[in-house]
PDB file of N, CA and C in Angstrom:
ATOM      1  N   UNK A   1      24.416 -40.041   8.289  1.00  0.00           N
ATOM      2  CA  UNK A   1      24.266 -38.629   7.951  1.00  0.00           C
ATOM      3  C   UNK A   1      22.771 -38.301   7.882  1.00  0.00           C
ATOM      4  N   UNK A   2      22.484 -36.943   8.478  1.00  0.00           N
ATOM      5  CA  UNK A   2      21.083 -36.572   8.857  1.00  0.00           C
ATOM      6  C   UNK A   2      20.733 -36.212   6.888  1.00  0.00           C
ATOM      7  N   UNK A   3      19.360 -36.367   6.427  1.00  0.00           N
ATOM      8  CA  UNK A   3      18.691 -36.146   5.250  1.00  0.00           C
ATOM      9  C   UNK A   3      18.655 -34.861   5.019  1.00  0.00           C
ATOM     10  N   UNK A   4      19.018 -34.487   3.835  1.00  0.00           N
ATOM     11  CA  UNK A   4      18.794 -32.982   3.597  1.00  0.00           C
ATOM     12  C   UNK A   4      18.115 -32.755   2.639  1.00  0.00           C
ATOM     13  N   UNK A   5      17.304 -31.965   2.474  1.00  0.00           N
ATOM     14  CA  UNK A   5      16.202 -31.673   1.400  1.00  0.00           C
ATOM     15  C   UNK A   5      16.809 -29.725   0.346  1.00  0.00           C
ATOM     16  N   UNK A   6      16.988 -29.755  -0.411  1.00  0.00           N
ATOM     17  CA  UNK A   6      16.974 -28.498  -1.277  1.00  0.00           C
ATOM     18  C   UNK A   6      15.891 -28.303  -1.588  1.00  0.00           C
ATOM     19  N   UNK A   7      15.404 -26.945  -1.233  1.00  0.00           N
ATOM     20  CA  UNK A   7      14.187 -26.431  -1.254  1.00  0.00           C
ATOM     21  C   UNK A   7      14.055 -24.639  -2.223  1.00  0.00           C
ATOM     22  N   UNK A   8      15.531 -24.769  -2.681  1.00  0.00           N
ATOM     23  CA  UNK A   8      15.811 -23.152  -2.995  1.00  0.00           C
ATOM     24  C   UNK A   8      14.668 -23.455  -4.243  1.00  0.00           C
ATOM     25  N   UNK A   9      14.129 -24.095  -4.758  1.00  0.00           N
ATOM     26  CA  UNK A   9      13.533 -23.482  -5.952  1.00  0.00           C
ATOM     27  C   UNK A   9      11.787 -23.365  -5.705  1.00  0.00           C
ATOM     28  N   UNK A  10      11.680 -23.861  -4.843  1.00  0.00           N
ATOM     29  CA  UNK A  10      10.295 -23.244  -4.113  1.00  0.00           C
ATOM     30  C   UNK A  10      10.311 -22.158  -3.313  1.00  0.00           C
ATOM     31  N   UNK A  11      11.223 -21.174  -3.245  1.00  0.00           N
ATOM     32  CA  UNK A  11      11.504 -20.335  -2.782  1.00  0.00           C
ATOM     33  C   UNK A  11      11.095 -18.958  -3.457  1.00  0.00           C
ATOM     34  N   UNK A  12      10.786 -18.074  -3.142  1.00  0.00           N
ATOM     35  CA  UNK A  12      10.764 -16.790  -4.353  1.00  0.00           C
ATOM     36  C   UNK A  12      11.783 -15.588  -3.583  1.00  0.00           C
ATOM     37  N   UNK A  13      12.770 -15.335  -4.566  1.00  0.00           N
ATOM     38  CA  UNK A  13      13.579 -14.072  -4.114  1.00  0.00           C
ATOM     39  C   UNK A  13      13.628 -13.219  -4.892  1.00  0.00           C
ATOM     40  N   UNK A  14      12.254 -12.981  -5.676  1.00  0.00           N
ATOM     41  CA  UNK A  14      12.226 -11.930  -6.231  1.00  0.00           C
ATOM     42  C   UNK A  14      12.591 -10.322  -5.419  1.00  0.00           C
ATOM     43  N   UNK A  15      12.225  -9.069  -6.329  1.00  0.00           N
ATOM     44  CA  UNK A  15      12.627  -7.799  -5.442  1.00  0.00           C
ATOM     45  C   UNK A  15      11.438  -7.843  -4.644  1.00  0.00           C
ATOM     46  N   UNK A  16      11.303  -6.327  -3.984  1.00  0.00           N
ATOM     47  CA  UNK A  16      10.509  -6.401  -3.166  1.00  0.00           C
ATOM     48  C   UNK A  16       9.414  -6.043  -4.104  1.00  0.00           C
ATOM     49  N   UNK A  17       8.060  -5.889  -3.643  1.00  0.00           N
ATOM     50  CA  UNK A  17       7.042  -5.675  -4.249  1.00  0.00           C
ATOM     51  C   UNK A  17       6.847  -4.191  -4.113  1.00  0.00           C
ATOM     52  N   UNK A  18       6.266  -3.272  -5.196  1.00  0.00           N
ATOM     53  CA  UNK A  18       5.998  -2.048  -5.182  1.00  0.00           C
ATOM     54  C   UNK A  18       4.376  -1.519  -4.934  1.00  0.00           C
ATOM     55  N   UNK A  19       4.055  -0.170  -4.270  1.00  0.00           N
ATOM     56  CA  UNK A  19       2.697   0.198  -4.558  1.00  0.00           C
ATOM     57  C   UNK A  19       2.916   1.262  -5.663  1.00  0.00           C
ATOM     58  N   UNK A  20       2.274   1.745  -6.434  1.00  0.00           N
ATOM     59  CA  UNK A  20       2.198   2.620  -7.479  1.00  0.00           C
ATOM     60  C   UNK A  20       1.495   3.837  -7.282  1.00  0.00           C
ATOM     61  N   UNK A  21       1.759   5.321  -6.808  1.00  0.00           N
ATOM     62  CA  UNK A  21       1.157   6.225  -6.719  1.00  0.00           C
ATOM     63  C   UNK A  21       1.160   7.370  -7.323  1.00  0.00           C
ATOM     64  N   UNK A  22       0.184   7.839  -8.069  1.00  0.00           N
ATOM     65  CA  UNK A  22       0.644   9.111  -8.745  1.00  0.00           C
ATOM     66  C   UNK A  22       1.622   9.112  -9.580  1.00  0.00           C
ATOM     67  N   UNK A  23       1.876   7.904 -10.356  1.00  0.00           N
ATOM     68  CA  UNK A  23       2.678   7.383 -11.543  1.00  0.00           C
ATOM     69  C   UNK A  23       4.304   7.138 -10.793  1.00  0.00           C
ATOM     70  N   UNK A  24       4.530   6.825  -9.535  1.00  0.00           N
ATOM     71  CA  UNK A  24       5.493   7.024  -8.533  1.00  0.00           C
ATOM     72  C   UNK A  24       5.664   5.317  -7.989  1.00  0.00           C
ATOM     73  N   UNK A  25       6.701   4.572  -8.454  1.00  0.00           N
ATOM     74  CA  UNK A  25       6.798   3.377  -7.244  1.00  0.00           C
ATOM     75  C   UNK A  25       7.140   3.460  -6.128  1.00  0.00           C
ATOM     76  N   UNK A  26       6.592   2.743  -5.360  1.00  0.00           N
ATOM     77  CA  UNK A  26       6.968   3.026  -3.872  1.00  0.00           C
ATOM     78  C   UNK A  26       7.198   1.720  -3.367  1.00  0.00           C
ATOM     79  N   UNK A  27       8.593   1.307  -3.069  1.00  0.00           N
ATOM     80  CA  UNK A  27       9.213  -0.087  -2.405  1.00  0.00           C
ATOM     81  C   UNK A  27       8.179  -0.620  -1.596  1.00  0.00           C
ATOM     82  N   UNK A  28       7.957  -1.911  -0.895  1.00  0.00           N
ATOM     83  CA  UNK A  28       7.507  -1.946   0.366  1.00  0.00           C
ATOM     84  C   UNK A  28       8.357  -2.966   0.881  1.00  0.00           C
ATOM     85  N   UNK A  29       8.695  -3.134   1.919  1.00  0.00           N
ATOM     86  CA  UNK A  29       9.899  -4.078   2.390  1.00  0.00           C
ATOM     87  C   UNK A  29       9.116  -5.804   2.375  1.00  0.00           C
ATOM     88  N   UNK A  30       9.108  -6.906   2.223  1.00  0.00           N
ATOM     89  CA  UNK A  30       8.224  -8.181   2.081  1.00  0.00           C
ATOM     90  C   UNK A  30       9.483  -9.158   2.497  1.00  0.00           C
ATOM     91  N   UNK A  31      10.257  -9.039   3.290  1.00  0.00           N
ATOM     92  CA  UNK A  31      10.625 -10.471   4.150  1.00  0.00           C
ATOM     93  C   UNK A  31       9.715 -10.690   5.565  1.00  0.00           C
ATOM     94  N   UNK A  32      10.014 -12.206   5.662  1.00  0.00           N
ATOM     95  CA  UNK A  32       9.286 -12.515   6.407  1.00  0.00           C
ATOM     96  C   UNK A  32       9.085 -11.621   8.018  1.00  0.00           C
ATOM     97  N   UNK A  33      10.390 -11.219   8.405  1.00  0.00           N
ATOM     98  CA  UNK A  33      10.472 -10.638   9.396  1.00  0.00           C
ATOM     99  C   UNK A  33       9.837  -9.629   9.810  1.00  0.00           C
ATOM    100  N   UNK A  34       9.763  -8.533   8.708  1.00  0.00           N
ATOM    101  CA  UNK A  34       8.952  -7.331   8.746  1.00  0.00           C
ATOM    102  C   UNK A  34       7.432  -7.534   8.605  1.00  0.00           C
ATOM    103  N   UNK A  35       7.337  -8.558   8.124  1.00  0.00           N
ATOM    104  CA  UNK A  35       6.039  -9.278   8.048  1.00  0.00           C
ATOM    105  C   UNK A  35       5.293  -9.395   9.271  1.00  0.00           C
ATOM    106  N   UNK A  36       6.238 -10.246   9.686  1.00  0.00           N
ATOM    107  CA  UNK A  36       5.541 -10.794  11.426  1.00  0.00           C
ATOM    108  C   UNK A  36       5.521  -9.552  12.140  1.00  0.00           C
ATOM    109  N   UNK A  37       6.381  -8.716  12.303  1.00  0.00           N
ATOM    110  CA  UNK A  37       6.317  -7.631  13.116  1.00  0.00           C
ATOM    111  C   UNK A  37       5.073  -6.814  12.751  1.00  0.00           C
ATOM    112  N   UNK A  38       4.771  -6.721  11.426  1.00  0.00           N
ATOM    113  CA  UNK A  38       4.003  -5.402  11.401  1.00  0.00           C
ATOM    114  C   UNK A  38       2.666  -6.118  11.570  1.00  0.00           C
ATOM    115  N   UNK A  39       2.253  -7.491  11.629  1.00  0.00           N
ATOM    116  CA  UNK A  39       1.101  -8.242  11.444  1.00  0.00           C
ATOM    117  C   UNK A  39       0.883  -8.252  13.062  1.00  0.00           C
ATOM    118  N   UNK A  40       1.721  -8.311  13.982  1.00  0.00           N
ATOM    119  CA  UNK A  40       1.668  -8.189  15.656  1.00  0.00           C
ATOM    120  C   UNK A  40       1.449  -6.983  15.775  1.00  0.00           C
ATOM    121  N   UNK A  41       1.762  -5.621  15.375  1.00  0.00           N
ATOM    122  CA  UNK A  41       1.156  -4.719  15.536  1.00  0.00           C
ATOM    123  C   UNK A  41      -0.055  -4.230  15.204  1.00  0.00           C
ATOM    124  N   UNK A  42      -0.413  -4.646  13.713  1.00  0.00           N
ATOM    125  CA  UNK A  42      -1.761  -4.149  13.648  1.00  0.00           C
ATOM    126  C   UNK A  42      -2.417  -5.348  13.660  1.00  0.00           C
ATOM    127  N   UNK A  43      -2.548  -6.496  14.502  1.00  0.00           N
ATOM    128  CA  UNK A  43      -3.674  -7.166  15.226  1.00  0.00           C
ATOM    129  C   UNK A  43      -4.500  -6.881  16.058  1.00  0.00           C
ATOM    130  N   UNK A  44      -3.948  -5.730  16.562  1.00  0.00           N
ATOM    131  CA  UNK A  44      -5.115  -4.890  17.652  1.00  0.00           C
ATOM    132  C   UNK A  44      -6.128  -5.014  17.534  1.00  0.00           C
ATOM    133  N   UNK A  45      -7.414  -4.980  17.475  1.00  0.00           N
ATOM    134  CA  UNK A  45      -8.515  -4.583  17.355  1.00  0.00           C
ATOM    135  C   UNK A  45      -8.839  -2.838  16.490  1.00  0.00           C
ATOM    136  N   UNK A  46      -8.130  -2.264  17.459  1.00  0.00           N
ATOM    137  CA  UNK A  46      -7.934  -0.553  16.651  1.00  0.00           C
ATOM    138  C   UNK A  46      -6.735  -0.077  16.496  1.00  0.00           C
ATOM    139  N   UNK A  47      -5.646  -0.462  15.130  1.00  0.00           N
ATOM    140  CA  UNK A  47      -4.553  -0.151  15.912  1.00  0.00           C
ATOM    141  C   UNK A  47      -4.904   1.592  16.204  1.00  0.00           C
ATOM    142  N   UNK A  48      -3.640   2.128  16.649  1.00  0.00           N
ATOM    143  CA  UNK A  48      -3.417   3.499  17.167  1.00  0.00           C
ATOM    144  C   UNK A  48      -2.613   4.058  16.346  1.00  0.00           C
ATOM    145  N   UNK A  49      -2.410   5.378  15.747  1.00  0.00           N
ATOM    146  CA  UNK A  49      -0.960   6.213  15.100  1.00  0.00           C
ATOM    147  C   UNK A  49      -0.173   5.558  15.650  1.00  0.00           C
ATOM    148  N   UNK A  50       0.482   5.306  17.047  1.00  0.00           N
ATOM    149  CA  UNK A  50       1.687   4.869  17.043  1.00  0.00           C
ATOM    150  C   UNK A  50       1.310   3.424  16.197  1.00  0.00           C
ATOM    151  N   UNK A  51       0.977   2.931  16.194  1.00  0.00           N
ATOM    152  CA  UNK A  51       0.932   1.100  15.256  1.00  0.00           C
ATOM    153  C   UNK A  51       0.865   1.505  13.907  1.00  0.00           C
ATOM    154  N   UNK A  52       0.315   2.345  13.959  1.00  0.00           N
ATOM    155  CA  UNK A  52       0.565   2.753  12.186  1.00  0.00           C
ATOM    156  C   UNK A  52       1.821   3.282  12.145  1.00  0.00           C
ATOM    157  N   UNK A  53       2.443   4.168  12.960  1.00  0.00           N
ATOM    158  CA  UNK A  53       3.700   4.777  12.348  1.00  0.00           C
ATOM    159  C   UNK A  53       4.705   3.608  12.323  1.00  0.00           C
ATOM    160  N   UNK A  54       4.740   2.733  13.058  1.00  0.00           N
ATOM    161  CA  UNK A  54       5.644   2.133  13.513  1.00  0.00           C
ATOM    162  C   UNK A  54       5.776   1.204  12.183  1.00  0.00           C
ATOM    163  N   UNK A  55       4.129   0.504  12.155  1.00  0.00           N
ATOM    164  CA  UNK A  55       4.278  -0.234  10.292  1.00  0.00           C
ATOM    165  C   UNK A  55       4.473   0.304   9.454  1.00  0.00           C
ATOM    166  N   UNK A  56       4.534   1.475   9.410  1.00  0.00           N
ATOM    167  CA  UNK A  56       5.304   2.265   8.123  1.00  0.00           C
ATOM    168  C   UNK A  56       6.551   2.563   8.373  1.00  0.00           C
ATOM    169  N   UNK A  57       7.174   2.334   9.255  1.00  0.00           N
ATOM    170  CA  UNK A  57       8.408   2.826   9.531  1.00  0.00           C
ATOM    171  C   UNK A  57       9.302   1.460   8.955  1.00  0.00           C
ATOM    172  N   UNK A  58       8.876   0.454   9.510  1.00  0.00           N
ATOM    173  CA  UNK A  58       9.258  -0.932   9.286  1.00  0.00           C
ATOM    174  C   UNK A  58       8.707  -1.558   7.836  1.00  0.00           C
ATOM    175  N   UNK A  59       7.669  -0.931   7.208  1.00  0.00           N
ATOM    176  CA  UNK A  59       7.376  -1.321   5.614  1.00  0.00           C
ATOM    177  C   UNK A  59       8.379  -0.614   4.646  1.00  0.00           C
ATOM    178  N   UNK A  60       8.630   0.454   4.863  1.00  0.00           N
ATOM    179  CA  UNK A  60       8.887   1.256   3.881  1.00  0.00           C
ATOM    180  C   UNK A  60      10.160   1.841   4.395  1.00  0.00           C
ATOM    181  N   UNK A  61      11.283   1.279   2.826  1.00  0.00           N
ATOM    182  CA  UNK A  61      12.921   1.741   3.296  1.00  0.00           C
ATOM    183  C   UNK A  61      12.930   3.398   2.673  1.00  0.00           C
ATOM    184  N   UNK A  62      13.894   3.880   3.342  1.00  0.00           N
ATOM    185  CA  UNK A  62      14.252   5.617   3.326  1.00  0.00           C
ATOM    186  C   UNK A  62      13.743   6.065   1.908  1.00  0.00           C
ATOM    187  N   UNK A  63      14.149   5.799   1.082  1.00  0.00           N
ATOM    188  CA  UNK A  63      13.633   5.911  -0.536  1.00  0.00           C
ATOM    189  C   UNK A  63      11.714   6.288  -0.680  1.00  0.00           C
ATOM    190  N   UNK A  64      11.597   5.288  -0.122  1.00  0.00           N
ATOM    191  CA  UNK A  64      10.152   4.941  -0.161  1.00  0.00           C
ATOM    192  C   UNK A  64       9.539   5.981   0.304  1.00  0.00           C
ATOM    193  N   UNK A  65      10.039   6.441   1.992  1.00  0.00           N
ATOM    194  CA  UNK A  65       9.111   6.907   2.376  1.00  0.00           C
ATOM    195  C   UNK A  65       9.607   8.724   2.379  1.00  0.00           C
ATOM    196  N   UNK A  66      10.225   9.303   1.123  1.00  0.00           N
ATOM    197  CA  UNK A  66      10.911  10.143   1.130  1.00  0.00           C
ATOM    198  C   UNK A  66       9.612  10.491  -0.264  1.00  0.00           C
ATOM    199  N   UNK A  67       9.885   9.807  -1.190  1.00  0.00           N
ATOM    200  CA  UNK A  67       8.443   9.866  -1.996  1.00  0.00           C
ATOM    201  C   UNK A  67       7.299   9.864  -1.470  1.00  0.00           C
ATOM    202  N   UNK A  68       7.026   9.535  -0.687  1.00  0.00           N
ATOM    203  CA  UNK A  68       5.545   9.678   0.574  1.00  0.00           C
ATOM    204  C   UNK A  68       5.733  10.927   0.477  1.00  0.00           C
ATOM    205  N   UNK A  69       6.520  11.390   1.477  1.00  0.00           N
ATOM    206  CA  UNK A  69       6.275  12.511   2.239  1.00  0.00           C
ATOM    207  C   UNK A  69       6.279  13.594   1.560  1.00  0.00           C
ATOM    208  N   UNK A  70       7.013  13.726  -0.245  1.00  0.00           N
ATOM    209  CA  UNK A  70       6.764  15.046  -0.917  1.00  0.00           C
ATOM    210  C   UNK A  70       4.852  14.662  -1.588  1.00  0.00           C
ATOM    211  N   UNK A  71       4.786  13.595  -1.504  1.00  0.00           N
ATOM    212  CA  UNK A  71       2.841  13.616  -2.071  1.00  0.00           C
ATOM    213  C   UNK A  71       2.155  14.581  -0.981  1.00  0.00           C
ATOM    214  N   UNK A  72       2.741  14.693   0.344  1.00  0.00           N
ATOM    215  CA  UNK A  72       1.607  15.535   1.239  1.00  0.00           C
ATOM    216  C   UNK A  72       0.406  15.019   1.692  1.00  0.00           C
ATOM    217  N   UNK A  73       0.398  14.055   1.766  1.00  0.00           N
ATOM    218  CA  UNK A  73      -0.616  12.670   1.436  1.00  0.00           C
ATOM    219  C   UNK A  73      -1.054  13.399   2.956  1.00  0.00           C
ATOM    220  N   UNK A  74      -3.007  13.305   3.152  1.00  0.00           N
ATOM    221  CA  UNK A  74      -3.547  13.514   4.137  1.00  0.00           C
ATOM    222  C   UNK A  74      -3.638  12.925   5.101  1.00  0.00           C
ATOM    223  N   UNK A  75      -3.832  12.587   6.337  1.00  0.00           N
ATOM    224  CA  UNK A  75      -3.718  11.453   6.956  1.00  0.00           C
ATOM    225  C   UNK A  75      -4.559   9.733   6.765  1.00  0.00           C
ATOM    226  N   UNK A  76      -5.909  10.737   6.329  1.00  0.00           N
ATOM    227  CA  UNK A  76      -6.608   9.538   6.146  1.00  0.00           C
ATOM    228  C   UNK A  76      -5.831   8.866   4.833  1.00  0.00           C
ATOM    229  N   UNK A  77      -5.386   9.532   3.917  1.00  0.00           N
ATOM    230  CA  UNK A  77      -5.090   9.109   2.605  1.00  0.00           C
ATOM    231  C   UNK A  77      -3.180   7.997   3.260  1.00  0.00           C
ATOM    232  N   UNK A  78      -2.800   8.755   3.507  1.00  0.00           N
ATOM    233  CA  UNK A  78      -1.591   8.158   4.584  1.00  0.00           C
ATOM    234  C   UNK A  78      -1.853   6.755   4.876  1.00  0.00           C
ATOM    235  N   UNK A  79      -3.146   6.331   5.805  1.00  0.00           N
ATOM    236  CA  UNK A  79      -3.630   5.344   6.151  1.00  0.00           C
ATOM    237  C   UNK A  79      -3.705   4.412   5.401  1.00  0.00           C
ATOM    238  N   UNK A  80      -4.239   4.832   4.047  1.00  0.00           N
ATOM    239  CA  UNK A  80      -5.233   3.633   2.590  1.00  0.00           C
ATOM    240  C   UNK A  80      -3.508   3.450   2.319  1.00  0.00           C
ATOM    241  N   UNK A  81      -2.416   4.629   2.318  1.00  0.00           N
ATOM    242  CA  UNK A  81      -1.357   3.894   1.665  1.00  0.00           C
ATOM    243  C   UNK A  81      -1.004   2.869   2.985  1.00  0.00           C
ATOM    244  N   UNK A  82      -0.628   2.507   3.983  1.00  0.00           N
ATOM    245  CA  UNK A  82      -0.034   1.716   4.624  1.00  0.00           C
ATOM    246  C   UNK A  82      -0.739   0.550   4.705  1.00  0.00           C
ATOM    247  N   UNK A  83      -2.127   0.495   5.157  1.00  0.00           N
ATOM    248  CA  UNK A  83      -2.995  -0.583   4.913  1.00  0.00           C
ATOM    249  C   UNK A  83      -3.585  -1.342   3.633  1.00  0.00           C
ATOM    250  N   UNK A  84      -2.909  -0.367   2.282  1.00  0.00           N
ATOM    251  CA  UNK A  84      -2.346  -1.376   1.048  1.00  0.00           C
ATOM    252  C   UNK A  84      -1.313  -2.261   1.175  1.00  0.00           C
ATOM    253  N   UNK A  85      -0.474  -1.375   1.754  1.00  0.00           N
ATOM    254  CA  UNK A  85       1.196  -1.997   1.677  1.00  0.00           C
ATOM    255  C   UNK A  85       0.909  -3.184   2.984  1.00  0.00           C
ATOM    256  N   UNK A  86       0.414  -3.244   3.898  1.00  0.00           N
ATOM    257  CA  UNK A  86       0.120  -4.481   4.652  1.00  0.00           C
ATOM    258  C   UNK A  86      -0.735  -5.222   3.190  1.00  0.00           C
ATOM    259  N   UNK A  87      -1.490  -4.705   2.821  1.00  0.00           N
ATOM    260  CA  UNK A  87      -2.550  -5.672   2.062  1.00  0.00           C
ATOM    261  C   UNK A  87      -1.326  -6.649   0.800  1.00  0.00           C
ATOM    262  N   UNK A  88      -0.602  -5.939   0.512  1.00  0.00           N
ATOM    263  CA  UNK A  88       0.267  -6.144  -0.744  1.00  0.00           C
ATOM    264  C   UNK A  88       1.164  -7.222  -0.587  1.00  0.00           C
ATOM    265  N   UNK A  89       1.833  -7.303   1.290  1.00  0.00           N
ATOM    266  CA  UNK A  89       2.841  -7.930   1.548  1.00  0.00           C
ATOM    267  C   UNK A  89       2.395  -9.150   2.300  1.00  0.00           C
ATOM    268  N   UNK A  90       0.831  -9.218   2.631  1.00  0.00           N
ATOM    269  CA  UNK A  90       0.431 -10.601   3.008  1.00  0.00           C
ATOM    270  C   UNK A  90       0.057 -11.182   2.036  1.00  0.00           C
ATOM    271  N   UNK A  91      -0.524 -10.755   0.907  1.00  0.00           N
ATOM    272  CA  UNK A  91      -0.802 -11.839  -0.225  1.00  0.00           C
ATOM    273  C   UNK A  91      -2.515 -11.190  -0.280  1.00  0.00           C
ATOM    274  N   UNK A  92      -2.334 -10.541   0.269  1.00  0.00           N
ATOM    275  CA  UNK A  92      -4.260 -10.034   0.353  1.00  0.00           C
ATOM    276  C   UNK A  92      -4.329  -9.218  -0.998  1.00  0.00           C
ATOM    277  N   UNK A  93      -5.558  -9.406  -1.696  1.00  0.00           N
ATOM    278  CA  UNK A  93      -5.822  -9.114  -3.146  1.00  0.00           C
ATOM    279  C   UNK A  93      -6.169  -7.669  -3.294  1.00  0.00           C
ATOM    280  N   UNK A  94      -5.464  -6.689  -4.296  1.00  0.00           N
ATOM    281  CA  UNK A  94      -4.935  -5.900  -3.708  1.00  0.00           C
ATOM    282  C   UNK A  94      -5.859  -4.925  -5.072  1.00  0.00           C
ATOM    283  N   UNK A  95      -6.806  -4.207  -4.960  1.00  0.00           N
ATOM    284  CA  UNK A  95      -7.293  -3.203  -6.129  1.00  0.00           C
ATOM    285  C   UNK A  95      -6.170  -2.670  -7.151  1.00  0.00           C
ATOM    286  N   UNK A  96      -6.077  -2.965  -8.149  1.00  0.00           N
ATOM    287  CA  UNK A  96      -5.210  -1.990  -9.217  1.00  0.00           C
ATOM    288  C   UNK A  96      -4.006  -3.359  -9.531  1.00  0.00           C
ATOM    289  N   UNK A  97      -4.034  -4.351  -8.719  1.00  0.00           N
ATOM    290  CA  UNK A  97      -2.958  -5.203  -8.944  1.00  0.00           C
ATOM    291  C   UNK A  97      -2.487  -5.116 -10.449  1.00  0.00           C
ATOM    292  N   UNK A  98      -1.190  -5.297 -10.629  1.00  0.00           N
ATOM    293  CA  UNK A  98      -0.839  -5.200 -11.938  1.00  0.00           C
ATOM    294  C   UNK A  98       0.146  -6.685 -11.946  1.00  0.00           C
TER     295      UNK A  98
END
């Protein structure tokens, strides 16, 4: 019989991780999958709106980005939120961490 190793407790399945805006949580999605995807998109060099929309589309479930969109958030301001939420879900050290 092939060796099997249990590994569930080095594992973390906590919820997902939140950004905090305007006293407002905002989900961000953190499995690995959405991970890799949104990290291939904005590897670009510059990404483009479409690479940004697309990582926000894929970070942030319906909830999330339903609270976005009543903030009115400017574009540039739009931006600092998505390129937190990348910052949040790679492990990159994140201003305001709580």
């Amino acid at each position: 019989m092939a060796k099997t190793v249990d590994i569930t407790e080095k594992l973390d399945f906590d919820d997902n991780p939140c950004l905090i805006i305007k006293g407002r949580q905002i989900e961000v999605n953190s499995d690995a999958p959405t991970i890799l995807r949104v990290m291939g998109l904005m590897s670009k060099e510059e990404p483009g709106v479409k690479e940004i929309k697309e990582a926000y589309d894929l970070m942030f479930p319906e909830n999330s980005k339903q609270t976005i969109e009543k903030l009115k958030l400017k574009f540039r301001d739009f931006v600092t939120v998505v390129q937190s939420a990348i910052s949040l879900i790679t492990g990159d050290d994140t201003p305001g961490e709580q």
